[in-house]
C-alpha atoms as a PDB file:
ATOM      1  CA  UNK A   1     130.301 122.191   5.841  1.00  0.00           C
ATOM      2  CA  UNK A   2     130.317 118.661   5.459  1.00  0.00           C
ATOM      3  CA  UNK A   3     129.412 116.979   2.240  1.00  0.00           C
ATOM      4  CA  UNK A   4     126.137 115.727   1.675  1.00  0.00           C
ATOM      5  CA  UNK A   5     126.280 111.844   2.397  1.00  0.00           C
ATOM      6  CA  UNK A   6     122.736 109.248   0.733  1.00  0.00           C
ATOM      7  CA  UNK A   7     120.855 108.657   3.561  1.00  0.00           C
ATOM      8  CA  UNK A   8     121.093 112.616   4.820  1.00  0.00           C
ATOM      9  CA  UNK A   9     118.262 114.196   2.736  1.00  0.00           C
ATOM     10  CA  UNK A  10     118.091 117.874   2.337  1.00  0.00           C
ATOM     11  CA  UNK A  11     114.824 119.768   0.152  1.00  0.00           C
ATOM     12  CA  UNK A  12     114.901 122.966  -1.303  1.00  0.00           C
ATOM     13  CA  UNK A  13     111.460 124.146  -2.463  1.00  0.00           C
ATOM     14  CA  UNK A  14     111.118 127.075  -4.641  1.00  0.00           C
ATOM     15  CA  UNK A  15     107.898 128.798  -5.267  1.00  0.00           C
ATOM     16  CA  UNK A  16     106.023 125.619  -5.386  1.00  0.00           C
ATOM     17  CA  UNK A  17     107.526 124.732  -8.754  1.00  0.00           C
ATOM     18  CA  UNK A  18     111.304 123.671  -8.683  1.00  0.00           C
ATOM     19  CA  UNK A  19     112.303 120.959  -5.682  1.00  0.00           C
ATOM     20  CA  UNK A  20     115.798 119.629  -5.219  1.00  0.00           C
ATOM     21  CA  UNK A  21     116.519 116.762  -2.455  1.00  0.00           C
ATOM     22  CA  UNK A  22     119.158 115.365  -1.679  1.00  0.00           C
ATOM     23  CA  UNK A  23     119.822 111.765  -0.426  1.00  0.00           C
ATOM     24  CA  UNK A  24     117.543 109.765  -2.529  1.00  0.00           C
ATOM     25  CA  UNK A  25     118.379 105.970  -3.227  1.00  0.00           C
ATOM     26  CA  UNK A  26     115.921 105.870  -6.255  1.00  0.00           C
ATOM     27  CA  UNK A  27     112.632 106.620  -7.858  1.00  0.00           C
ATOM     28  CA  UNK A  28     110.056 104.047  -6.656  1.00  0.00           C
ATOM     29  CA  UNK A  29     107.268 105.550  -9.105  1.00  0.00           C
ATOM     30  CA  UNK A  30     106.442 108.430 -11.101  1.00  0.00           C
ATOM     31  CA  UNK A  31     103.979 110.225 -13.429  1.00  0.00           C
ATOM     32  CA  UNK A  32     103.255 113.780 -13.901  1.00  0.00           C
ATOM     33  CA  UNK A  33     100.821 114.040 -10.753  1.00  0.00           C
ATOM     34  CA  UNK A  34     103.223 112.279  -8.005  1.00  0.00           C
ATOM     35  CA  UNK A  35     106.657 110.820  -7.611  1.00  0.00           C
ATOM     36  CA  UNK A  36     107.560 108.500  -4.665  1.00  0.00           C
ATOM     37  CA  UNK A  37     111.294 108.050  -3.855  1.00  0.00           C
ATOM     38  CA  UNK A  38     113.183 105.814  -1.603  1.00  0.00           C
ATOM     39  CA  UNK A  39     115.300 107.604   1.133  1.00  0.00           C
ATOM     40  CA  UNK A  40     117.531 105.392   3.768  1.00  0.00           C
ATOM     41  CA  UNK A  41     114.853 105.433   6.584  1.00  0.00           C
ATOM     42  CA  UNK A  42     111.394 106.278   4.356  1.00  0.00           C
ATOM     43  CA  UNK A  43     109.456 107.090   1.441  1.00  0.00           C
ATOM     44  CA  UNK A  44     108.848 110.609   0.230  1.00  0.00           C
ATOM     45  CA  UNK A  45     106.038 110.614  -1.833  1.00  0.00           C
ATOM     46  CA  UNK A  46     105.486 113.835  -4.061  1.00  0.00           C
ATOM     47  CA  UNK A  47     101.702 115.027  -5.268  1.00  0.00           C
ATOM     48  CA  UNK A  48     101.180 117.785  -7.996  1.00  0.00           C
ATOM     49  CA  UNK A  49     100.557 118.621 -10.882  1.00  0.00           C
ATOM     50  CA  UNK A  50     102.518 118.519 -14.341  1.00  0.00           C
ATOM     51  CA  UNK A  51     105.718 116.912 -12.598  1.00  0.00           C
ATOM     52  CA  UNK A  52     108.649 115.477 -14.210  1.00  0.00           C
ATOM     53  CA  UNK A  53     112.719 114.711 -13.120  1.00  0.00           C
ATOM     54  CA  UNK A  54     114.476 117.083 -14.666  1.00  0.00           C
ATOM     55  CA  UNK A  55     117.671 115.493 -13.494  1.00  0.00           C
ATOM     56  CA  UNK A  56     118.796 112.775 -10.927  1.00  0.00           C
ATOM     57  CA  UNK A  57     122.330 112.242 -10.057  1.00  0.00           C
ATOM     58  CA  UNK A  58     124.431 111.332  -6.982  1.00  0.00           C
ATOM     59  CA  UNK A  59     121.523 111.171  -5.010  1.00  0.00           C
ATOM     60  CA  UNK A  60     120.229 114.301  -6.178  1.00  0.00           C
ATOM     61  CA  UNK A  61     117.002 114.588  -7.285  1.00  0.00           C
ATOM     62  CA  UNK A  62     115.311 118.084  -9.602  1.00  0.00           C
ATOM     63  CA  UNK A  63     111.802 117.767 -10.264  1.00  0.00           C
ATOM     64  CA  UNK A  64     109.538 120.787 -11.590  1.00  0.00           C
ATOM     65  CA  UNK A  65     105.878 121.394 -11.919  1.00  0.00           C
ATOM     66  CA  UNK A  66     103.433 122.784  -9.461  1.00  0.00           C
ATOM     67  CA  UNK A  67     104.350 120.497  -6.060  1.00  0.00           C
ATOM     68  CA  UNK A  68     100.979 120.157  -4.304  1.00  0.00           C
ATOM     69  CA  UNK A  69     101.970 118.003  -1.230  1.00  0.00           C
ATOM     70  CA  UNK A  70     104.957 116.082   0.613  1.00  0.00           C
ATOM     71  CA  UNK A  71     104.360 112.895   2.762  1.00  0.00           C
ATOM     72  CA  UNK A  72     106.901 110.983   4.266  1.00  0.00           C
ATOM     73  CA  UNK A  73     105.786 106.764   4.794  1.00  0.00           C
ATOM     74  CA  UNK A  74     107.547 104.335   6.293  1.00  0.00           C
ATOM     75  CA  UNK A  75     109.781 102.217   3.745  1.00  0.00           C
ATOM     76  CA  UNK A  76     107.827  98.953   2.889  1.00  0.00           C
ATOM     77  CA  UNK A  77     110.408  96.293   3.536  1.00  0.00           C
ATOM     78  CA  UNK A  78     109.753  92.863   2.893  1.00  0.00           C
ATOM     79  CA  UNK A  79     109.527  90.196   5.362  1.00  0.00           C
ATOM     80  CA  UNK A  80     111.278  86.654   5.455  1.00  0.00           C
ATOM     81  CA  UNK A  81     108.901  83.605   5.162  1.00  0.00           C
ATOM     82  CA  UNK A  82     108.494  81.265   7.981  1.00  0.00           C
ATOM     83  CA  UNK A  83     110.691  78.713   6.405  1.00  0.00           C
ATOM     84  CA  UNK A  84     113.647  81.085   5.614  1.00  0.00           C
ATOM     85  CA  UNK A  85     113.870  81.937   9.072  1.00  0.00           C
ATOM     86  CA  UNK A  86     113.725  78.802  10.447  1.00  0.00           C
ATOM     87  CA  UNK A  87     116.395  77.203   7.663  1.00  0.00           C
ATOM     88  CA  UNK A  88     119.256  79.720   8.241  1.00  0.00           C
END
């Protein structure tokens, strides 16, 4: 099996309480009801209760508490000015 690369995200959910993804870039925001993190094509934001990173490391990710919902966004990327285009 090929090894896990950032930008290939994997999740392993366990009984609502332990989740372990792969491929994350970084943690965007978090508090104990809902994490967002940065993957290489979206956002995966994370809604529950009592959450916390138990450990993040080479793109790994364990968070525990009682995982309520998953929603993947599109990743907010900001937009050149006018004038930055125009001067390149």
């Amino acid at each position: 099996m090929e090894e896990n690369k950032v930008g290939i995200h994997r999740i392993n959910l366990t009984e609502r309480n332990n989740i372990t993804i792969s491929g994350v870039l970084k943690v965007l925001s978090s508090n104990n009801t809902g994490i967002i993190l940065k993957l290489k094509e979206s956002n995966l934001s994370i809604g529950g209760n009592e959450l916390s990173i138990d450990s993040f490391n080479d793109g790994q990710i364990l968070i525990t508490g009682t995982l309520d919902s998953l929603k993947y966004s599109k990743s907010s990327k900001v937009k050149e000015g006018f004038f930055k285009r125009i001067f390149k």
